[in-house]
Protein backbone atom coordinates (compact mmCIF):
# COMPACT_ATOMS: atom_id res chain seq x y z
CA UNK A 1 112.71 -58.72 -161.43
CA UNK A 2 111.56 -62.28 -161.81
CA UNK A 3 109.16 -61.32 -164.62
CA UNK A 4 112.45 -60.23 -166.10
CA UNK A 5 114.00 -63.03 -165.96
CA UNK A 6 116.48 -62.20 -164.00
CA UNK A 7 117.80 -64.62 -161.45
CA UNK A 8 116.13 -63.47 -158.04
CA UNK A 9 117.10 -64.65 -154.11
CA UNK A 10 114.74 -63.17 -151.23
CA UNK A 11 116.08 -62.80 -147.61
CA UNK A 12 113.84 -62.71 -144.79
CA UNK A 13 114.98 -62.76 -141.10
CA UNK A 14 111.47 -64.51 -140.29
CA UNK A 15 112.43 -68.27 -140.73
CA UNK A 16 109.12 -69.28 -140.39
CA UNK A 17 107.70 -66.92 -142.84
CA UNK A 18 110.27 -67.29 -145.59
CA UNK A 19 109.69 -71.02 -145.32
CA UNK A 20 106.45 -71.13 -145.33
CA UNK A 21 106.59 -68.74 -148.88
CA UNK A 22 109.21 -71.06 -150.12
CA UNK A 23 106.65 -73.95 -149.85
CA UNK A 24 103.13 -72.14 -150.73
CA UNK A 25 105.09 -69.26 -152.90
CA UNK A 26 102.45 -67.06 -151.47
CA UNK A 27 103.23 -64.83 -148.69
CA UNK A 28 99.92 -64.86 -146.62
CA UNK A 29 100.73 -61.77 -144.28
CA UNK A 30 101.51 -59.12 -146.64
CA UNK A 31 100.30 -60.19 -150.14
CA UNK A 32 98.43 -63.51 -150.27
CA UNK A 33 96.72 -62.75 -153.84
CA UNK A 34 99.82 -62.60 -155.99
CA UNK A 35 101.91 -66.24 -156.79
CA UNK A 36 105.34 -65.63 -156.56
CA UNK A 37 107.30 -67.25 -159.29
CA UNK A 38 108.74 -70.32 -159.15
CA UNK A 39 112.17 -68.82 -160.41
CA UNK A 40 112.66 -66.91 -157.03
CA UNK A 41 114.95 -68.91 -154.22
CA UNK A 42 113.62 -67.80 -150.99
CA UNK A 43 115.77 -68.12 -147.48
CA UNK A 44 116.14 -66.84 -143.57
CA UNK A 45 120.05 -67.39 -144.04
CA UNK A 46 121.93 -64.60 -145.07
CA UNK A 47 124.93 -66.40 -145.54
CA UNK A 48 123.01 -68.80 -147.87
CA UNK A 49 122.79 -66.49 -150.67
CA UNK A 50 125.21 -66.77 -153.07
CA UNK A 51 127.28 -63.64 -155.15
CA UNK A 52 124.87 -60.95 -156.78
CA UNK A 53 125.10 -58.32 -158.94
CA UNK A 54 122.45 -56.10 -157.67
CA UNK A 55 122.00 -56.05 -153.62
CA UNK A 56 118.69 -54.56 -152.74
CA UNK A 57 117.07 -53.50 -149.50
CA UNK A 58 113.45 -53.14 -149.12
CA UNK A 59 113.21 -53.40 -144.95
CA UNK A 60 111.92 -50.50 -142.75
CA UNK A 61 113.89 -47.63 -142.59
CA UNK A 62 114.51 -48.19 -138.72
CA UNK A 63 116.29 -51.65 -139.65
CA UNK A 64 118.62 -50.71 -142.24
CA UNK A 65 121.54 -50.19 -140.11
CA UNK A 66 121.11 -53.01 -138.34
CA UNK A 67 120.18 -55.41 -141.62
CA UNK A 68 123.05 -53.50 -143.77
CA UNK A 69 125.61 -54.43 -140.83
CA UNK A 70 124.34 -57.65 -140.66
CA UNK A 71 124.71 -58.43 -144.69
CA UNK A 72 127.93 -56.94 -145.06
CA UNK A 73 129.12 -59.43 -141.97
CA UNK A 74 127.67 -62.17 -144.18
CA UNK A 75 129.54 -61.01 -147.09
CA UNK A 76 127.34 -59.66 -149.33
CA UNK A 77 129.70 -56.79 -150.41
CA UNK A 78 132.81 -58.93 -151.34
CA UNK A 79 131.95 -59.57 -154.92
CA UNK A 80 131.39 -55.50 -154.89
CA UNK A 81 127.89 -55.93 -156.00
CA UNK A 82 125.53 -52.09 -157.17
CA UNK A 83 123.68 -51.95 -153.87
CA UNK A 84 120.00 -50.41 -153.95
CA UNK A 85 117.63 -48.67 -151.54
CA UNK A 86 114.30 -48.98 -151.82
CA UNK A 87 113.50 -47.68 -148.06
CA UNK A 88 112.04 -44.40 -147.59
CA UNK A 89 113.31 -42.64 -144.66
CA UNK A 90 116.21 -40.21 -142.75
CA UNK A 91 117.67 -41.55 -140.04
CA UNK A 92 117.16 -40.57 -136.39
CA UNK A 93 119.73 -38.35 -134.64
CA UNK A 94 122.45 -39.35 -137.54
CA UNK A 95 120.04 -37.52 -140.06
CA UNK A 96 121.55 -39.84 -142.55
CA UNK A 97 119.56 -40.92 -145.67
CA UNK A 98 118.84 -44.41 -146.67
CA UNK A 99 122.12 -44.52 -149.25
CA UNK A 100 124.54 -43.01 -146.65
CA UNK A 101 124.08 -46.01 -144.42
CA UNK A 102 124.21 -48.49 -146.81
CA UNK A 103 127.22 -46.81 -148.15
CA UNK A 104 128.44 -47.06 -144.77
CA UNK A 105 128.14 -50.97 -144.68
CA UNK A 106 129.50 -51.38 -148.35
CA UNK A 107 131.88 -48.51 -149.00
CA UNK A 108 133.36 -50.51 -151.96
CA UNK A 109 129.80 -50.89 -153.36
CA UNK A 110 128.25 -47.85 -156.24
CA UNK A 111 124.85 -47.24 -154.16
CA UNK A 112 122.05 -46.02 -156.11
CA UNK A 113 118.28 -45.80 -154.75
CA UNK A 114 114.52 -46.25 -156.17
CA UNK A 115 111.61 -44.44 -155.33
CA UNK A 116 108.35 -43.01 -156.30
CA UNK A 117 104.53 -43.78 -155.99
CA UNK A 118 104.80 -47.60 -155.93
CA UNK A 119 102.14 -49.56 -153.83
CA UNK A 120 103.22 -53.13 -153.99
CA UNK A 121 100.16 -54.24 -154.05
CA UNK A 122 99.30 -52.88 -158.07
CA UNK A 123 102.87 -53.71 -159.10
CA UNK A 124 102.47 -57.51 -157.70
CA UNK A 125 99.53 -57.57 -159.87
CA UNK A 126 101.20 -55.89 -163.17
CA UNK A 127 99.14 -52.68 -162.92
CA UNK A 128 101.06 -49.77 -164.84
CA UNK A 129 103.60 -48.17 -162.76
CA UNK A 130 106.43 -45.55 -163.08
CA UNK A 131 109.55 -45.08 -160.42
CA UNK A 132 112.65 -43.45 -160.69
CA UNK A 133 116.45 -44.56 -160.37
CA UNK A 134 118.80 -42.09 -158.39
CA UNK A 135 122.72 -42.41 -158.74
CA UNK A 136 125.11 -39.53 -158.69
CA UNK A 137 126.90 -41.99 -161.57
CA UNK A 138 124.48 -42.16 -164.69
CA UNK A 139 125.92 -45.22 -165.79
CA UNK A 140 125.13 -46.86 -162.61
CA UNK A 141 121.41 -45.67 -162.49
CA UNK A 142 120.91 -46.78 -165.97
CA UNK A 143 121.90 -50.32 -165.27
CA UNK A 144 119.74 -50.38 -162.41
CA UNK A 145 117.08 -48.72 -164.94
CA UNK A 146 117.75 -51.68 -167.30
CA UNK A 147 116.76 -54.60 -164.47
CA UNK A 148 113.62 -53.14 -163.77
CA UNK A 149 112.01 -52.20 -166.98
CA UNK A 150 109.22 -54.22 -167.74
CA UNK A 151 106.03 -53.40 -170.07
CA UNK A 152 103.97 -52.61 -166.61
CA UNK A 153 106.70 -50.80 -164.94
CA UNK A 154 108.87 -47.76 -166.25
CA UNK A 155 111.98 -46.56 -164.54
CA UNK A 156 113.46 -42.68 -165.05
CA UNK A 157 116.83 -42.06 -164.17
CA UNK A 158 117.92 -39.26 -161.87
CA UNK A 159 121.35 -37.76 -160.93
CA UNK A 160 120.04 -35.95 -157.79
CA UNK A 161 120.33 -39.03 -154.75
CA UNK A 162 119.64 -36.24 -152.26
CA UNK A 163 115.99 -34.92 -153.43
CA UNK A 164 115.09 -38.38 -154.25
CA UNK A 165 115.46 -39.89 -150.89
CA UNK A 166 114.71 -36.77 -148.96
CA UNK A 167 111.19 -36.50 -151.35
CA UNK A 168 110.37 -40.05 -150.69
CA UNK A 169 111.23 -39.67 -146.59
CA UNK A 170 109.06 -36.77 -146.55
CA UNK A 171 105.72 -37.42 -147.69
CA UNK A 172 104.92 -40.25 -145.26
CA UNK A 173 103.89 -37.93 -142.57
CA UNK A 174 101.63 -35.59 -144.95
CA UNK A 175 99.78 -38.70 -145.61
CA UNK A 176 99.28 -39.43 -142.51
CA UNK A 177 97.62 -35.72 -142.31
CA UNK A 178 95.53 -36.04 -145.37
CA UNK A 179 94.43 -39.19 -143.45
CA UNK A 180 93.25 -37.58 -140.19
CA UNK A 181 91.81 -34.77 -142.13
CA UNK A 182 89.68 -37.62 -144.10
CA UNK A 183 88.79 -38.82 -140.91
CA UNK A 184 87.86 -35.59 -139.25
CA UNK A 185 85.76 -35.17 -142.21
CA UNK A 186 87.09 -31.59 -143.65
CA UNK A 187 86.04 -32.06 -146.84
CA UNK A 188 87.88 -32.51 -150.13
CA UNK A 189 89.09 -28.02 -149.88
CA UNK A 190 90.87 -29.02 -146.73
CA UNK A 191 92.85 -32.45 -147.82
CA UNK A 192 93.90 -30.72 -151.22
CA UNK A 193 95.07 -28.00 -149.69
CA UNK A 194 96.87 -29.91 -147.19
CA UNK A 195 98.06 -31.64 -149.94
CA UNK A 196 99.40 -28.74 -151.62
CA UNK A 197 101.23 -27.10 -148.41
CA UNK A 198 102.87 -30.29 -147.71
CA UNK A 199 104.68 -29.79 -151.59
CA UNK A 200 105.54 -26.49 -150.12
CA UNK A 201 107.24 -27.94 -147.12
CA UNK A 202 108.98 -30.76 -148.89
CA UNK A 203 110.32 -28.39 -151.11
CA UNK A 204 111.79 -25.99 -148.28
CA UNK A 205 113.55 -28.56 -146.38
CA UNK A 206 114.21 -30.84 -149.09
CA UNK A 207 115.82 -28.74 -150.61
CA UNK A 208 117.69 -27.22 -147.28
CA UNK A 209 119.28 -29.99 -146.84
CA UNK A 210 120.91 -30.23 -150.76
CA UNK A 211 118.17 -31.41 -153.08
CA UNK A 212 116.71 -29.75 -156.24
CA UNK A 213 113.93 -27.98 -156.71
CA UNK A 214 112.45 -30.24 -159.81
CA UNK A 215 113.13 -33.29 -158.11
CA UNK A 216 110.39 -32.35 -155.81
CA UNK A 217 107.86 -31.73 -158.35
CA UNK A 218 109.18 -35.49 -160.34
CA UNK A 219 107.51 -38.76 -159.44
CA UNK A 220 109.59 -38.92 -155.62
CA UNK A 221 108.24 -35.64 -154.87
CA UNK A 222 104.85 -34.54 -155.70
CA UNK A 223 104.02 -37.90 -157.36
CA UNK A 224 104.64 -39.80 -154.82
CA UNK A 225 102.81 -37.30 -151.82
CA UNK A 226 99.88 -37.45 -154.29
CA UNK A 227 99.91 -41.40 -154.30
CA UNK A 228 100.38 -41.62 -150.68
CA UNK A 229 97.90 -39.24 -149.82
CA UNK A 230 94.95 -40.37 -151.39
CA UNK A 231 95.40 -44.33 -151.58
CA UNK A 232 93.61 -47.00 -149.94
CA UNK A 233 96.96 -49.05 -150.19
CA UNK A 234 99.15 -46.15 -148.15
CA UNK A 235 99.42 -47.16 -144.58
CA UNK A 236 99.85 -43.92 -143.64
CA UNK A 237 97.01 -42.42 -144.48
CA UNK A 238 95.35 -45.97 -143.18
CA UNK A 239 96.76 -44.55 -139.87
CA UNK A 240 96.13 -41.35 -140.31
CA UNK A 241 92.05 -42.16 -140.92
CA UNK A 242 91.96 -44.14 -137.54
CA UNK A 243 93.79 -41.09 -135.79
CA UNK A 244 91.19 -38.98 -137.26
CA UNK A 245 88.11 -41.33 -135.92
CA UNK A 246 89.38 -41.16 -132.35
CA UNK A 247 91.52 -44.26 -132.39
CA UNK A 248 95.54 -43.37 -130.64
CA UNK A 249 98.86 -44.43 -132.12
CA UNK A 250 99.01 -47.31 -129.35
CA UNK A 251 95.48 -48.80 -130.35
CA UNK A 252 96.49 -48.26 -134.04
CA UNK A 253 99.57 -50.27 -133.83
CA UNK A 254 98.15 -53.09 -132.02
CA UNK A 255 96.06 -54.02 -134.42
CA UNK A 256 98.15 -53.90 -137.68
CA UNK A 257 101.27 -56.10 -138.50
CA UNK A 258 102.19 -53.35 -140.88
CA UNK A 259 104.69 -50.55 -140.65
CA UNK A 260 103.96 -46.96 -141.16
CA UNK A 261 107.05 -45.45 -141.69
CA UNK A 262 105.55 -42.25 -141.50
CA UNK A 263 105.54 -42.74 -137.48
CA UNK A 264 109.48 -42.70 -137.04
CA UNK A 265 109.67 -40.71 -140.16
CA UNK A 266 107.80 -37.77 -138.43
CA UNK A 267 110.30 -37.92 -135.39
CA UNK A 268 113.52 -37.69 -137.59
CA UNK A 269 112.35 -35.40 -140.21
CA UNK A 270 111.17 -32.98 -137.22
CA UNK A 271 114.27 -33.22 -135.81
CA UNK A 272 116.06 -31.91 -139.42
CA UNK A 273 113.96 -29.20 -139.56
CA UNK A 274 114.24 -27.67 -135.83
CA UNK A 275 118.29 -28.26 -136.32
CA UNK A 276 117.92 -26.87 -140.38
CA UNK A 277 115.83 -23.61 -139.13
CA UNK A 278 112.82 -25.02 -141.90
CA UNK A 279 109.63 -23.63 -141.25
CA UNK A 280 107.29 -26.76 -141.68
CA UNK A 281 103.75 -25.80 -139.81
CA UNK A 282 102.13 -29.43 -141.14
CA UNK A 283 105.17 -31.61 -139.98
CA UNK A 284 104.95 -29.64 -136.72
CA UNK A 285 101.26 -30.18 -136.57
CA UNK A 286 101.66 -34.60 -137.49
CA UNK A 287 104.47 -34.82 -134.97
CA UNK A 288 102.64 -32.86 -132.16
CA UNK A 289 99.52 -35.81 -132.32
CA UNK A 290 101.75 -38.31 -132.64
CA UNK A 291 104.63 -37.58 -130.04
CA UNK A 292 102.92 -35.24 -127.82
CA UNK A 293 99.79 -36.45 -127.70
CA UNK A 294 97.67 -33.11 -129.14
CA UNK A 295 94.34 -34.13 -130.33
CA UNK A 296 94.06 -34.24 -134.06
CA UNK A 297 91.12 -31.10 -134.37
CA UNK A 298 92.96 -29.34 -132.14
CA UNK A 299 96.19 -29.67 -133.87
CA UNK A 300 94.53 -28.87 -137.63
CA UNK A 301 92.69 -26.28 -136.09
CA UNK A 302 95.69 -24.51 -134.96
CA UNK A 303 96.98 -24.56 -138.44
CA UNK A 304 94.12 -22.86 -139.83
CA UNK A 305 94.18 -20.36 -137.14
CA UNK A 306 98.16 -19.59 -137.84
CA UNK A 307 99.17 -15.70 -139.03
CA UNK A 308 97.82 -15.14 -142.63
CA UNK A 309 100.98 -15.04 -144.77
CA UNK A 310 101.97 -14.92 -149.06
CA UNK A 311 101.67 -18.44 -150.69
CA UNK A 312 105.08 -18.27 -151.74
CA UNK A 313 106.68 -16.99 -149.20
């Protein structure tokens, strides 16, 4: 949004880290190759920021509540500013999606949200990139369209909120499978049609709980899994590979500073689909290594070994 020219202000609640990028404009945990430009005011003090126009969260899906409470105390809403999720997730329990509890913290606020394959590691560096813009007002998403279009990055505009956010929730986990099947060395058969199952089950529950059909085919559906699924830069299927070579979730987590959101994503979407009724064999099958501790051959094996059954049934 810099590159835009827009007037940008980053919040951080590490004080330490956000003042060390305001000095070095680098941030040298997450993404030390890419200069951030001088144009961006970075701060640890919510209360520092002054009125926006566009409020956007990009934290982990388990600290939205918590970070949305926490901005709305500092005053964020009052200027009733479009508010914007970029976190990919459903809520534990609540079953909420990433808008609902932002709405819930600004209920004077139009919330829209972004997804879609977007590593921020090939968008830092300008490398061609598409997302889409969900609002259930098209005016709204076309604003937010508007700031973020940019000759390396292309926004789409989309009415359905619901298949968005439940799309871009639901392929963290099948990455995470495409990963351990990398690692348990399947072969390419096996990981594509993982790949192509997992579409199946997005679709069913996805679409269960209120979303289209095409959305799940768009670029927060199947464009997205695909991304996630087969990319160096997805930390889920980073996790997912080390699960597959024998490492466990503990040993995994120790030694990364980085958040697979496909862990707590896998406990609330598994949740959704026991309460729904969904029939989702490969959710099952993630959650079951990761929560019950089922070894990851016996789990896949399982899978293969399941009823024989129509592919579109």
């Amino acid at each position: 949004m810099a590159e835009r020219g827009l007037r940008v202000q980053f919040w951080g609640r590490d004080t330490e880290l956000m003042t060390e990028m305001a000095a070095t404009r680098r941030n040298a945990r997450y993404l030390d190759s890419v200069a951030l430009p001088e144009t961006i005011r970075i701060t640890s003090d919510l209360r520092a920021l002054d009125p926006s126009d566009l409020l956007i969260f990009v934290v982990p899906s388990r600290g939205i509540h918590d970070i949305a409470r926490q901005a709305a105390a500092a005053g964020l809403g009052k200027h009733k500013p479009r508010v914007l999720s970029c976190t990919k997730g459903i809520e534990l329990n609540s079953g909420l999606r990433m808008s609902e509890i932002l709405a819930e913290s600004f209920p004077d606020c139009a919330v829209a949200a972004l997804s879609g394959p977007n590593h921020a590691e090939e968008i830092a560096k300008k490398q061609a990139t598409a997302a889409v813009v969900a609002s259930t007002d098209a005016e709204i998403a076309r604003e937010v369209q508007e700031c973020f279009r940019l000759p390396w990055f292309r926004c789409y505009t989309s009415e359905d909120v619901v298949g968005v956010e439940w799309a871009g929730a639901m392929k963290n986990p099948y990455a995470i499978a495409a990963g351990i099947a990398e690692g348990l060395q399947l072969g390419d058969n096996a990981i594509a049609a993982l790949v192509t199952r997992a579409l199946a089950e997005m679709v069913r529950l996805g679409t269960a709980k209120g979303g289209r059909t095409e959305t799940f085919y768009g670029l927060s559906g199947v464009g997205d899994l695909v991304a996630t699924c087969y990319s160096a830069h997805s930390r889920n299927h980073r996790l997912g590979l080390a699960l597959g070579r024998g490492q466990t979730l503990d040993q995994y987590s120790a030694a990364t500073s980085m958040v697979a959101e496909g862990v707590p994503n896998t406990q609330s979407l598994h949740q959704c689909a026991q309460h729904a009724g969904v029939r989702t064999p490969l959710l099952d099958a993630v959650y079951a290594i990761l929560y019950q501790g089922k070894a990851p051959h016996h789990a896949l094996r399982e899978l293969l070994g399941r009823e024989p059954r129509a592919e579109f049934d």
